[in-house]
C-alpha atoms as a PDB file:
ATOM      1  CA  UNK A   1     -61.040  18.815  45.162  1.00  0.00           C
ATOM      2  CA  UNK A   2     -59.338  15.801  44.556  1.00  0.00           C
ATOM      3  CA  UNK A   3     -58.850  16.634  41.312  1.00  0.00           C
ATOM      4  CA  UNK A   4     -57.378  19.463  41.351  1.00  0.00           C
ATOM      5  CA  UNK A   5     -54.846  18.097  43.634  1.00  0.00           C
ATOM      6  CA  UNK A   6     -54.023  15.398  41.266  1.00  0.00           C
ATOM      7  CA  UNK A   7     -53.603  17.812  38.850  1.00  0.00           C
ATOM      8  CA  UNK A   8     -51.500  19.944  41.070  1.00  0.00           C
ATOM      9  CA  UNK A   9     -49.235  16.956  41.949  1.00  0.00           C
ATOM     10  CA  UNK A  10     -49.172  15.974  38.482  1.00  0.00           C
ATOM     11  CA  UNK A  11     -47.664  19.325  37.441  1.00  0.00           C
ATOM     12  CA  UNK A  12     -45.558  19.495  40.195  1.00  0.00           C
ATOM     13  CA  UNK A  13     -43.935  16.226  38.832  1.00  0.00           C
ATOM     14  CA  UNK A  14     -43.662  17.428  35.648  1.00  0.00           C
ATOM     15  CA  UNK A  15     -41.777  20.572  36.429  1.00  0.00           C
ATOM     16  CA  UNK A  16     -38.962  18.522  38.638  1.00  0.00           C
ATOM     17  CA  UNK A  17     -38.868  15.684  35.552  1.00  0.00           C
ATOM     18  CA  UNK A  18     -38.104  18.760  33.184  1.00  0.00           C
ATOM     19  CA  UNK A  19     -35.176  20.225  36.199  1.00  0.00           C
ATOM     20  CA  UNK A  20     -33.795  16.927  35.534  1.00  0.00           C
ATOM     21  CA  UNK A  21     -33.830  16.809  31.898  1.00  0.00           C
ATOM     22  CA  UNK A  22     -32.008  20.108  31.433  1.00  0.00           C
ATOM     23  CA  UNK A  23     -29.840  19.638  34.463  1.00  0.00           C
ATOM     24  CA  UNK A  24     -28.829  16.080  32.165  1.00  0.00           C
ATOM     25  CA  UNK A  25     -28.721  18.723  28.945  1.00  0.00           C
ATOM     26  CA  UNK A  26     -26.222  20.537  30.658  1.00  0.00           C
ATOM     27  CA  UNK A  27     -23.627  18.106  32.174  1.00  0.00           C
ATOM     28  CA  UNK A  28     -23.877  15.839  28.707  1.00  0.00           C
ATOM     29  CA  UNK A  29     -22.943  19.509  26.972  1.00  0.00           C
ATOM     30  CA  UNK A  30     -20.350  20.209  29.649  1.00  0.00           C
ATOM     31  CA  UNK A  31     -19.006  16.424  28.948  1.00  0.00           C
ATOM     32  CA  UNK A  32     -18.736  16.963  25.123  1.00  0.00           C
ATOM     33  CA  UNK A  33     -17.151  20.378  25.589  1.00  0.00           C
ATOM     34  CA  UNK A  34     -14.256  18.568  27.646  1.00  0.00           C
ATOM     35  CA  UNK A  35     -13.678  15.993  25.153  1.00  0.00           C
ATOM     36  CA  UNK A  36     -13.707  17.855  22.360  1.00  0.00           C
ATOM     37  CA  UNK A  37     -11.297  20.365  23.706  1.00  0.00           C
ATOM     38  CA  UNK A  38      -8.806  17.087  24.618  1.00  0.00           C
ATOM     39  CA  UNK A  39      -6.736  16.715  21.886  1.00  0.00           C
ATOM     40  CA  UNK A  40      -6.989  12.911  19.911  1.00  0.00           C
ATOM     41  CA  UNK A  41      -5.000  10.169  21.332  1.00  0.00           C
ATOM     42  CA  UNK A  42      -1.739  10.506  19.329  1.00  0.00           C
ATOM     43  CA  UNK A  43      -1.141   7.470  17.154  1.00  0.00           C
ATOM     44  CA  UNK A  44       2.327   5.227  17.238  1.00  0.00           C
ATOM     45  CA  UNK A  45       4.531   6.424  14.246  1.00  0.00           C
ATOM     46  CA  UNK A  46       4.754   4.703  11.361  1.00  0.00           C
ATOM     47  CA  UNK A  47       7.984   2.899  11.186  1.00  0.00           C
ATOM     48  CA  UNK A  48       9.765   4.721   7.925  1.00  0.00           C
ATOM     49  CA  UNK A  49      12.944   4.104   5.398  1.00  0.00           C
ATOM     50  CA  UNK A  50      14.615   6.328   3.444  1.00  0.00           C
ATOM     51  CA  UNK A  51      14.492   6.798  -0.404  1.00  0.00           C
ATOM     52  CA  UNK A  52      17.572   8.631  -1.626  1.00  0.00           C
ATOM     53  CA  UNK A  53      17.340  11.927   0.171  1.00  0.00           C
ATOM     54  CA  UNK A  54      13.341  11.371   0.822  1.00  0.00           C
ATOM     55  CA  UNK A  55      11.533   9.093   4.160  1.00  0.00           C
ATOM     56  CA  UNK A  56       9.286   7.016   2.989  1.00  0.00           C
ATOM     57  CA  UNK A  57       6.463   5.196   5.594  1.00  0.00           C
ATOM     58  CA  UNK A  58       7.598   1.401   5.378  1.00  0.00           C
ATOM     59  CA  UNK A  59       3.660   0.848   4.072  1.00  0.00           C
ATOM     60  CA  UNK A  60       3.519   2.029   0.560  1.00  0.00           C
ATOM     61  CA  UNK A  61       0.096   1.874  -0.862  1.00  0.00           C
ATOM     62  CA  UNK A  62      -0.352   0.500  -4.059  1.00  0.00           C
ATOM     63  CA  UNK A  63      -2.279   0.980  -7.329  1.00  0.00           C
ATOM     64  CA  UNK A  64      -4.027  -2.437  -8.837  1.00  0.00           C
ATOM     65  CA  UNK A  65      -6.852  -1.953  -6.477  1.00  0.00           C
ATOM     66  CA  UNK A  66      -6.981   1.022  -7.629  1.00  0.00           C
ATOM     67  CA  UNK A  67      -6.800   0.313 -11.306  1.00  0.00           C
ATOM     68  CA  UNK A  68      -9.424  -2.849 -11.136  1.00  0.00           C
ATOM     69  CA  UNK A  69      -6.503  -5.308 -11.876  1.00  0.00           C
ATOM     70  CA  UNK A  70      -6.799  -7.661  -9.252  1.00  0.00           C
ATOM     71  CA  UNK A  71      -4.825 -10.725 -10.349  1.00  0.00           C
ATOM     72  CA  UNK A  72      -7.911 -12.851  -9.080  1.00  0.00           C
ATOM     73  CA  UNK A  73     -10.675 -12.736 -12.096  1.00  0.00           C
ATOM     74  CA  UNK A  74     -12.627 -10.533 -14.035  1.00  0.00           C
ATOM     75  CA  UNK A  75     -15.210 -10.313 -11.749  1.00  0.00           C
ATOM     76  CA  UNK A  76     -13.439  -9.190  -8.720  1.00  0.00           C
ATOM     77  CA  UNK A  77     -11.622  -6.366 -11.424  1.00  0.00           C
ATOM     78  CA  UNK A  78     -15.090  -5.002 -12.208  1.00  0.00           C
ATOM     79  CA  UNK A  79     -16.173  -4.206  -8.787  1.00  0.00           C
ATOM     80  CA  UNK A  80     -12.981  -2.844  -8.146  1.00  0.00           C
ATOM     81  CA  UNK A  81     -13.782  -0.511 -11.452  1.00  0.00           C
ATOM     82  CA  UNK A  82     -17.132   0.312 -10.041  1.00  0.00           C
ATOM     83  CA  UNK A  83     -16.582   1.432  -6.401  1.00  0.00           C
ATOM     84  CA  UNK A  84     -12.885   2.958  -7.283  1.00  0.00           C
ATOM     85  CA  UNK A  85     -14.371   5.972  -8.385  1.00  0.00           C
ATOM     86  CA  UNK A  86     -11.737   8.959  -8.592  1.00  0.00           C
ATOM     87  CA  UNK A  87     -13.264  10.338  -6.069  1.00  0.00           C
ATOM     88  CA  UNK A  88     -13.046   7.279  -3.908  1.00  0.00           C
ATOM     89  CA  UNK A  89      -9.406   7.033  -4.792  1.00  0.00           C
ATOM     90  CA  UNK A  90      -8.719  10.264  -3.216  1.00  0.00           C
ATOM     91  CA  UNK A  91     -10.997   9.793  -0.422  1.00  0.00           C
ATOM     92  CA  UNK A  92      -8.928   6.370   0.172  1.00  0.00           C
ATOM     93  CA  UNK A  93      -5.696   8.245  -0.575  1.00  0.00           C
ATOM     94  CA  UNK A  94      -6.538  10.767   2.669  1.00  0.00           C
ATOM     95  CA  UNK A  95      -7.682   8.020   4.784  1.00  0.00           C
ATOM     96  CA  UNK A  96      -4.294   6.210   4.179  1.00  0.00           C
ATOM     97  CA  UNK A  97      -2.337   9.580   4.798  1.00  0.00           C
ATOM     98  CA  UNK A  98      -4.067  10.366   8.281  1.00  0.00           C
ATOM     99  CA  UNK A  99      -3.147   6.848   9.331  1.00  0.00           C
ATOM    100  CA  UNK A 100       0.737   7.591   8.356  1.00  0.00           C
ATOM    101  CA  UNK A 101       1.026   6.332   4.957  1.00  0.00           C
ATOM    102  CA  UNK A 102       3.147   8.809   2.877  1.00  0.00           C
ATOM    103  CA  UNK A 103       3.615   7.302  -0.503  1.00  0.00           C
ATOM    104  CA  UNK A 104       1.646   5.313  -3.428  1.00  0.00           C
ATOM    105  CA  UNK A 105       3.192   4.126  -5.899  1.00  0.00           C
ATOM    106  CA  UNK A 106       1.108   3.923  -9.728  1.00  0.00           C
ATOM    107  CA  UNK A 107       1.906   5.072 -12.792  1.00  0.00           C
ATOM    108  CA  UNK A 108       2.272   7.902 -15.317  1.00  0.00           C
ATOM    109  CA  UNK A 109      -1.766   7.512 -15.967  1.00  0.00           C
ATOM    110  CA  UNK A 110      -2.571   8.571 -11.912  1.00  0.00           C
ATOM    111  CA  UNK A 111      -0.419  11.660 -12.398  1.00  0.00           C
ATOM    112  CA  UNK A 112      -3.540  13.817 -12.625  1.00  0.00           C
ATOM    113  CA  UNK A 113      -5.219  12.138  -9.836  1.00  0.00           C
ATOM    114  CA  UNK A 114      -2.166  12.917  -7.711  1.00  0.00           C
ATOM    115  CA  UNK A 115      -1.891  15.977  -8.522  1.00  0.00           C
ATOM    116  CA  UNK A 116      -5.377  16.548  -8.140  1.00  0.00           C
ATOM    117  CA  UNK A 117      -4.847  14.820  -4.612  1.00  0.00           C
ATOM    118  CA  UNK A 118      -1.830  17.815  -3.639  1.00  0.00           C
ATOM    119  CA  UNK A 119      -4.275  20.889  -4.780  1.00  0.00           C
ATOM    120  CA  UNK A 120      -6.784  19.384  -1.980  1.00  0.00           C
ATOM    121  CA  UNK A 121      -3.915  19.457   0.384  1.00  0.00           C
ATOM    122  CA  UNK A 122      -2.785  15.960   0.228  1.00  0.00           C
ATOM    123  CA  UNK A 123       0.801  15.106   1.170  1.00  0.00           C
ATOM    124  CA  UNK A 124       2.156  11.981  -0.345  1.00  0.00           C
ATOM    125  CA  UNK A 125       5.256  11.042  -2.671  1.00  0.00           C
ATOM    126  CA  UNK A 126       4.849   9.495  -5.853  1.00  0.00           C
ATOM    127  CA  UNK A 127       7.042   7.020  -7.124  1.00  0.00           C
ATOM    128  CA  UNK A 128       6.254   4.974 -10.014  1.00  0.00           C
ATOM    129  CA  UNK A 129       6.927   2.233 -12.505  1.00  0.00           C
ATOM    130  CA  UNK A 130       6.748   2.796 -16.413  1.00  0.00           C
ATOM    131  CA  UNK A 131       7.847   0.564 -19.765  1.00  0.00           C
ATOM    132  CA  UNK A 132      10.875   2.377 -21.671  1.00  0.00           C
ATOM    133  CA  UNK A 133       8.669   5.456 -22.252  1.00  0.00           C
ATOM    134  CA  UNK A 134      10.601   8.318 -22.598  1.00  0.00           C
ATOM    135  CA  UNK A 135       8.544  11.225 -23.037  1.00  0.00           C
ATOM    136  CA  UNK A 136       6.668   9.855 -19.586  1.00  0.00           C
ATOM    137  CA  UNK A 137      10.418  10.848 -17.468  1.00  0.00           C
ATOM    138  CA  UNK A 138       9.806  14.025 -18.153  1.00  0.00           C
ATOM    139  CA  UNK A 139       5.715  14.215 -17.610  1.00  0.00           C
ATOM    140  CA  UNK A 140       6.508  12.749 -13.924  1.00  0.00           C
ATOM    141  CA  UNK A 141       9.429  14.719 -12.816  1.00  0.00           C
ATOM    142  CA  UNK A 142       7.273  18.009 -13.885  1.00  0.00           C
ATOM    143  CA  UNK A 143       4.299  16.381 -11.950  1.00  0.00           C
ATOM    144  CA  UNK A 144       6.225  15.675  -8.665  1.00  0.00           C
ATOM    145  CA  UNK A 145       7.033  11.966  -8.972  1.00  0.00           C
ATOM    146  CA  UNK A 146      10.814  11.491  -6.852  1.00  0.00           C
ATOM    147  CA  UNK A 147      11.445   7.610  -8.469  1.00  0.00           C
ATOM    148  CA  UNK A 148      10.514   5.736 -11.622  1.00  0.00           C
ATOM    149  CA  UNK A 149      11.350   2.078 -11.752  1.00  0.00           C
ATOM    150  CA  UNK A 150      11.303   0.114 -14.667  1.00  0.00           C
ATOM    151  CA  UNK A 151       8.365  -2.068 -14.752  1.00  0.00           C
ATOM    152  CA  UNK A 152       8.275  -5.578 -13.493  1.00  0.00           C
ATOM    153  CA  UNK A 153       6.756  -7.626 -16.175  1.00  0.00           C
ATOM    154  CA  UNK A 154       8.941  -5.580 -18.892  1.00  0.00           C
ATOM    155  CA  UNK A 155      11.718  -6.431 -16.780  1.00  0.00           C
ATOM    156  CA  UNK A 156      11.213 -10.080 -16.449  1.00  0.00           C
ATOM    157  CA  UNK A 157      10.300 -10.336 -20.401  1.00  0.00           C
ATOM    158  CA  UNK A 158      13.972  -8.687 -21.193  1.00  0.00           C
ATOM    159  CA  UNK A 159      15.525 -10.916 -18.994  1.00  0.00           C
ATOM    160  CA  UNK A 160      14.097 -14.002 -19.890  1.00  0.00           C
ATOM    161  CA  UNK A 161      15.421 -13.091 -23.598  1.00  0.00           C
ATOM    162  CA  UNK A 162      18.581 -11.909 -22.556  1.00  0.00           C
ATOM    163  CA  UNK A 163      17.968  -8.386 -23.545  1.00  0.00           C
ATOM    164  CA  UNK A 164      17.953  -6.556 -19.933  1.00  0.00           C
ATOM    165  CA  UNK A 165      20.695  -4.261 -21.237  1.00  0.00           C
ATOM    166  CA  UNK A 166      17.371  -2.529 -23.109  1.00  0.00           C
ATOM    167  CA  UNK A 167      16.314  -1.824 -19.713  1.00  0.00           C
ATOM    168  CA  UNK A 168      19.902  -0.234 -18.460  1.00  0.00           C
ATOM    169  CA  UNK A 169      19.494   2.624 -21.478  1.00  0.00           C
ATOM    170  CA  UNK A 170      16.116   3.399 -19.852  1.00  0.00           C
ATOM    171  CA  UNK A 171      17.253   3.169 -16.590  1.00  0.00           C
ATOM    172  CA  UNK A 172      20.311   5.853 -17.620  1.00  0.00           C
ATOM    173  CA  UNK A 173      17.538   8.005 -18.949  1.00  0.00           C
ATOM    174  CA  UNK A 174      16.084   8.187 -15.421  1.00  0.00           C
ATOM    175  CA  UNK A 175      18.930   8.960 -13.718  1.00  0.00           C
ATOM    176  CA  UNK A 176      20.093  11.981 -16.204  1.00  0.00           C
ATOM    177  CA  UNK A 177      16.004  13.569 -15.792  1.00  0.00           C
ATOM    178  CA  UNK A 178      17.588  14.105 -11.866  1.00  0.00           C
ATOM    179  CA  UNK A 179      14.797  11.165 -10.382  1.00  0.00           C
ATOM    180  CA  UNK A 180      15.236   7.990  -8.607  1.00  0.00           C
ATOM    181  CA  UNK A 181      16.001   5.142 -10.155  1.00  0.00           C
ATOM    182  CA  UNK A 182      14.585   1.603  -9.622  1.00  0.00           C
ATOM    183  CA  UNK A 183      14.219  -2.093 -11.071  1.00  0.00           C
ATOM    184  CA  UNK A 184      10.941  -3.679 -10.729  1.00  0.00           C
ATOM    185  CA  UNK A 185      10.711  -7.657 -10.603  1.00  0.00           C
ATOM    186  CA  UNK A 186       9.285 -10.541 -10.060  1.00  0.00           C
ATOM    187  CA  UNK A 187      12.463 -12.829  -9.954  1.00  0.00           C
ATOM    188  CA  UNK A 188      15.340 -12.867  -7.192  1.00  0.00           C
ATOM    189  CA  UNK A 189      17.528 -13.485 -10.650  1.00  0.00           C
ATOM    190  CA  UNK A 190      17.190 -10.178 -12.015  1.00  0.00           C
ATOM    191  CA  UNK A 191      17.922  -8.517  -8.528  1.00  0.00           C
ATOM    192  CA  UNK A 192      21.286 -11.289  -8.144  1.00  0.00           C
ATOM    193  CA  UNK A 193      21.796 -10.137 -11.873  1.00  0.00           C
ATOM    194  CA  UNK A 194      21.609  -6.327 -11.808  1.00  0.00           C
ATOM    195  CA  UNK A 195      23.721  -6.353  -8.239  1.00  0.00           C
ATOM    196  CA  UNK A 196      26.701  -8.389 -10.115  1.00  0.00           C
ATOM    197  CA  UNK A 197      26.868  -5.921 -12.983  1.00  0.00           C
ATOM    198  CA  UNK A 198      26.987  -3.033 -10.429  1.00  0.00           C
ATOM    199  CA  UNK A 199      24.085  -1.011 -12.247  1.00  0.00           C
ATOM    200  CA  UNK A 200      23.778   2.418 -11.225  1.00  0.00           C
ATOM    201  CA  UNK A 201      20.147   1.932  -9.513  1.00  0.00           C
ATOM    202  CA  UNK A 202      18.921   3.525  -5.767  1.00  0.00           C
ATOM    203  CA  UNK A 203      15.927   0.834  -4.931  1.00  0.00           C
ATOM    204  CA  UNK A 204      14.314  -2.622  -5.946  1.00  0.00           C
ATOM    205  CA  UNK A 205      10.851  -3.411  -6.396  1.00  0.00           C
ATOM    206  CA  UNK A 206      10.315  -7.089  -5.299  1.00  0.00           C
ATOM    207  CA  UNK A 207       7.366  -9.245  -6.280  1.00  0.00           C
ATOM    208  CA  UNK A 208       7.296 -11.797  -3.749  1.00  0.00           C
ATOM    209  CA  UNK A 209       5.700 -14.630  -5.840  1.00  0.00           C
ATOM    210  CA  UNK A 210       6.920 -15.256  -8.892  1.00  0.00           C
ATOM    211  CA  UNK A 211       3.730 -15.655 -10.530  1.00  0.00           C
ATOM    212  CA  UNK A 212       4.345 -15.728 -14.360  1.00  0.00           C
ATOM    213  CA  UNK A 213       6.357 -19.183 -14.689  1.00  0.00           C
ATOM    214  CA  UNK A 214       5.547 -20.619 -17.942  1.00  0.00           C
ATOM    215  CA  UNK A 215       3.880 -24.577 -17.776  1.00  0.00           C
ATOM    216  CA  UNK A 216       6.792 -25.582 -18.799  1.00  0.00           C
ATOM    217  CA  UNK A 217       8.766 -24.128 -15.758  1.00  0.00           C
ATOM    218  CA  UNK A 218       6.232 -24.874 -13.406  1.00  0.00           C
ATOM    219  CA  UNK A 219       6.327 -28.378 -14.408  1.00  0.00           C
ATOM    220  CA  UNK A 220       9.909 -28.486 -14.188  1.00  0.00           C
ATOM    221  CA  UNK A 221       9.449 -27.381 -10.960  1.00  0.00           C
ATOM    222  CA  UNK A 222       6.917 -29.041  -9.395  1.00  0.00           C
ATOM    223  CA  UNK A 223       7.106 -32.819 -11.356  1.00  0.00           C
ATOM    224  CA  UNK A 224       4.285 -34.937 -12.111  1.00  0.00           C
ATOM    225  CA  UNK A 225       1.799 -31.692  -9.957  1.00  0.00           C
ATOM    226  CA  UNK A 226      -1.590 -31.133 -12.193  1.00  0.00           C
ATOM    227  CA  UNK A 227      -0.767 -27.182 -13.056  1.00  0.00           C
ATOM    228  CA  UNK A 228      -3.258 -25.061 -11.300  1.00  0.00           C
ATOM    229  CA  UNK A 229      -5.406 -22.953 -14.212  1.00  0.00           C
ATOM    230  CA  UNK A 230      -4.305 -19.020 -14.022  1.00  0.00           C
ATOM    231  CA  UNK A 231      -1.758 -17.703 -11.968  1.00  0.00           C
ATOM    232  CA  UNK A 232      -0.078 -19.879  -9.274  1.00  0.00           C
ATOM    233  CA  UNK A 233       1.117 -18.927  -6.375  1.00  0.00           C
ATOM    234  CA  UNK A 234       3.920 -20.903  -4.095  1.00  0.00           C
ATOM    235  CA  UNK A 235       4.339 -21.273  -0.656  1.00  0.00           C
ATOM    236  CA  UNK A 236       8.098 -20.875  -1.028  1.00  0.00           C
ATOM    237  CA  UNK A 237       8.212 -18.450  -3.286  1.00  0.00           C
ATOM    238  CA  UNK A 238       8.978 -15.088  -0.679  1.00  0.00           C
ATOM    239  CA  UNK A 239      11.809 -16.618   0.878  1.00  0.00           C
ATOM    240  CA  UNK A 240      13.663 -16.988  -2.332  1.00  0.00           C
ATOM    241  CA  UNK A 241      13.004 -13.487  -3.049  1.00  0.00           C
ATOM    242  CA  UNK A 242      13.552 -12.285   0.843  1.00  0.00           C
ATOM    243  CA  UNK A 243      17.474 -14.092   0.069  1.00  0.00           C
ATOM    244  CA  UNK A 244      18.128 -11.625  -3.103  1.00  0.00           C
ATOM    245  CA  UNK A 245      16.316  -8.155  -0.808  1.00  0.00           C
ATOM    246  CA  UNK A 246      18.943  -9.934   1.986  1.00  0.00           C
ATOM    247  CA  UNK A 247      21.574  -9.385  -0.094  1.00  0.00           C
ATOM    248  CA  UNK A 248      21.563  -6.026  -1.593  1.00  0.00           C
ATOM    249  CA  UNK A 249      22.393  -3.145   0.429  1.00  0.00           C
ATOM    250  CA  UNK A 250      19.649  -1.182  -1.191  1.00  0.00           C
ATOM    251  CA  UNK A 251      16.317  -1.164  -0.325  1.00  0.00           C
ATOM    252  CA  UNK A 252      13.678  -2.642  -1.409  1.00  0.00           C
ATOM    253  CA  UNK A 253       9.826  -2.222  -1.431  1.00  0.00           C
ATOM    254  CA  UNK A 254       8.040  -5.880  -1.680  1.00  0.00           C
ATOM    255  CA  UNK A 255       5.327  -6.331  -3.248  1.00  0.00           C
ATOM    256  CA  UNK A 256       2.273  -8.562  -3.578  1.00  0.00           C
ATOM    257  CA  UNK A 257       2.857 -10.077  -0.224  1.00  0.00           C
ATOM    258  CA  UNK A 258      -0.405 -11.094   0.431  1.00  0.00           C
ATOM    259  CA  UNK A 259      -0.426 -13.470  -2.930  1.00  0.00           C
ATOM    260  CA  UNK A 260      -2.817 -10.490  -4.660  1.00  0.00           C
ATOM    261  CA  UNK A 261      -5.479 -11.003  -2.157  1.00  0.00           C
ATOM    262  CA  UNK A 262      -5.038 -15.447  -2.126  1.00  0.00           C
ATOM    263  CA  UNK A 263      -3.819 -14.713   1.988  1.00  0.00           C
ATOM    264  CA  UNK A 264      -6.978 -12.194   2.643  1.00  0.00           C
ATOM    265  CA  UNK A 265      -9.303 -14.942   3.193  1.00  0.00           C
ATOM    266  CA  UNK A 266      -9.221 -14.276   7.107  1.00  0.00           C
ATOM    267  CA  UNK A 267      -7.518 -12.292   9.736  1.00  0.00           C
ATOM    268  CA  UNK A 268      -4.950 -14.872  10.627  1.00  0.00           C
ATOM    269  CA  UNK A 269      -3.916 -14.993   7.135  1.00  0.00           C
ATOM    270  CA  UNK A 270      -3.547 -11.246   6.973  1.00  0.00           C
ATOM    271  CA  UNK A 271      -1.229 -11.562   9.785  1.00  0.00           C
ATOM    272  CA  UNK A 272       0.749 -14.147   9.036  1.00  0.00           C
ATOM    273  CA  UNK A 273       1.879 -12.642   5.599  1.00  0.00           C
ATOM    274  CA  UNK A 274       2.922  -8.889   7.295  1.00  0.00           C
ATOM    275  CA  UNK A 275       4.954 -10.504   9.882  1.00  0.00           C
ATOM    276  CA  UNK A 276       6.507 -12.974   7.746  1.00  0.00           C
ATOM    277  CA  UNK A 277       7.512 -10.480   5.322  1.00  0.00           C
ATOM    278  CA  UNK A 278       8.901  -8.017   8.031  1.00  0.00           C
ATOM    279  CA  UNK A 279      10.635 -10.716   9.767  1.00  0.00           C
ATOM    280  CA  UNK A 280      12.179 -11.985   6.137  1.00  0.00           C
ATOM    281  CA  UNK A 281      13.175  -8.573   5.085  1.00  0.00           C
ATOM    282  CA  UNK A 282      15.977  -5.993   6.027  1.00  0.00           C
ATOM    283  CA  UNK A 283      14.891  -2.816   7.961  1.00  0.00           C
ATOM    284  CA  UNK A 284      15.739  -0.741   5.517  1.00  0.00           C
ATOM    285  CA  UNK A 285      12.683  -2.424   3.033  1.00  0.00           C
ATOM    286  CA  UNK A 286       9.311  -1.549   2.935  1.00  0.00           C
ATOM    287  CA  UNK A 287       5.998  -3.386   1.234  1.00  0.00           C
ATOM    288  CA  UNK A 288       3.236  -1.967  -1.151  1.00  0.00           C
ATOM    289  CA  UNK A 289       0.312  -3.248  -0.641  1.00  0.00           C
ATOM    290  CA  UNK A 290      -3.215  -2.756  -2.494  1.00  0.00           C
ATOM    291  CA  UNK A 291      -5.652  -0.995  -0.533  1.00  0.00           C
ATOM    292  CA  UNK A 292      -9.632  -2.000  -1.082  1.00  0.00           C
ATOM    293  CA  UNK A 293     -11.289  -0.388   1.477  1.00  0.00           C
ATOM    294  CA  UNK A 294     -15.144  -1.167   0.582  1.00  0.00           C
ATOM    295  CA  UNK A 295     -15.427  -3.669   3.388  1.00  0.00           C
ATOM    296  CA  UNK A 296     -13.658  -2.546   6.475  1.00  0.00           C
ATOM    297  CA  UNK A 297     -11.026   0.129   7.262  1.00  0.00           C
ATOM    298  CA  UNK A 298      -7.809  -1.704   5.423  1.00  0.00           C
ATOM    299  CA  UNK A 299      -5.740   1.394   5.400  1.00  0.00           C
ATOM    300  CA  UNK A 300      -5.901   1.512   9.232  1.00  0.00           C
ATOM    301  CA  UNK A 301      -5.618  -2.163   9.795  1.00  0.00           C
ATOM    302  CA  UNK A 302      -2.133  -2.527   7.424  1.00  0.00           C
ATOM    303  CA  UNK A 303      -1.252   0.508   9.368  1.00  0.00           C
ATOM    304  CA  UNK A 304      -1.361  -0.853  12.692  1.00  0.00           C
ATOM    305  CA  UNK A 305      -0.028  -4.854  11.210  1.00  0.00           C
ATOM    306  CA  UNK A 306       3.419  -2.274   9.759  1.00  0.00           C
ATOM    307  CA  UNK A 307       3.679  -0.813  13.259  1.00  0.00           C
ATOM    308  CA  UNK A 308       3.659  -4.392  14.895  1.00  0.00           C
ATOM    309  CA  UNK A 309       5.960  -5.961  12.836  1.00  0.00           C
ATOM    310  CA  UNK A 310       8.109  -3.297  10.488  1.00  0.00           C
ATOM    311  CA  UNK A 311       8.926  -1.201  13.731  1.00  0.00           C
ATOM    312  CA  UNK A 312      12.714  -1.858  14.693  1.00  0.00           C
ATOM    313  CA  UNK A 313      13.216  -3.323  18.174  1.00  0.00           C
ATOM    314  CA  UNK A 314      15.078  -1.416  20.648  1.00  0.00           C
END
């Protein structure tokens, strides 16, 4: 007798435990109905410039990520190589376009890839840099690319040698294909030089750092200083280059603003070179910046340091 009751009681119990389960089933399912039919919190816009007739997001992302050229060593470069994967690029590319980012700049060898990214319904601009090659105009005006500047380290090599007229025939060349034209460079000289001959250019790319002094240079420069082994970097480099962006009325997209990864060490570093930079530039510039993504959400995070600092006050 006692038994049975037990076993009547225990039954009992387990029917109301079950009422309670599903009645939980239901409200949860209810709950995820609701906040699935609630649209996403809308994001702050991306703070933008224009490019010719085109808007460009004031965060540009970059390419030497990309292309395992990291300016740090040959290590870092191969395990850039191994997880940027063209699939990876595009999957980078999208997460960089649903966080507002509407243009990378590369080069004529990502054409494919970018085009590749458009057929999956990808919605960026291309712009890119290139080295007196003519035949490449053409191959990126027929694959969608709106600007082509003439590349930074060709530039700076012309107008060490006093050849940057070479560059002005290849800048022409852009101009009559119907693109955008632009001067890449490491050196506030070359901008000061190409404003006072009054070429007939739309935008600047701006290294920040002029980071290919000779020894010699940096020695006349810096005095009796042991010279650092590989590339160096200066503290007072970006202002001198922020001066020449300052005093051009076009714009101009900096670049390398977080010394090619030397100011990624921790957050507060991170910070300090976006805000800088926007504070240093005009509100018409934008920045490039590399994008690799294998540790934490970078696309998001450069997002939201643009909005903070590259959105004009009221």
């Amino acid at each position: 007798m006692g038994s049975s009751e037990q076993g009547a009681e225990q039954g009992e119990g387990r029917r109301e435990f079950l009422k309670q389960v599903g009645a939980a089933a239901v409200a949860a399912g209810a709950v995820a109905q609701v906040a699935a039919a609630e649209p996403p919190a809308e994001q702050p816009k991306m703070p933008a410039t224009k490019l010719g007739p085109h808007t460009l997001s004031r965060l540009v992302v970059g390419s030497n990520c990309f292309n395992a050229g990291s300016h740090l060593s040959t290590f870092v470069n191969r395990e850039m190589k191994a997880y940027y994967t063209p699939e990876q690029i595009l999957k980078t590319l999208r997460c960089c376009q649903e966080v507002g980012i509407n243009a990378w700049q590369s080069g004529c060898g990502n054409l494919p890839l970018y085009r590749r990214f458009l057929d999956e319904g990808g919605k960026m601009h291309f712009l890119s840099i290139e080295c007196d090659n003519p035949k490449a105009i053409e191959t990126l005006k027929e694959g969608g690319c709106i600007a082509i500047a003439h590349h930074g380290e060709r530039t700076d090599s012309l107008f060490k040698n006093n050849r940057l007229d070479f560059a002005h025939d290849y800048l022409k060349r852009i101009r009559d294909a119907g693109l955008l034209v632009g001067v890449s460079t490491h050196m506030p000289d070359v901008v000061d030089f190409v404003e006072s001959k009054g070429w007939d250019v739309d935008y600047y790319m701006t290294c920040v750092y002029e980071r290919h002094r000779s020894a010699e240079a940096l020695k006349k420069l810096l005095g009796h200083v042991p010279i650092p082994i590989g590339e160096v970097y200066l503290r007072e480099d970006p202002p001198r280059m922020f001066k020449a962006m300052q005093a051009t009325k076009r714009p101009c997209l900096a670049f390398k603003i977080l010394a090619a990864g030397r100011l990624s060490e921790h957050q507060g570093m991170v910070d300090m070179a976006f805000r800088e930079t926007f504070a240093g530039i005009k509100p018409t510039d934008g920045v490039i910046v590399g994008i690799y993504d294998r540790y934490s959400d970078q696309p998001a995070e450069c997002a939201e340091l643009v909005r903070r600092y590259g959105t004009p006050k009221a």
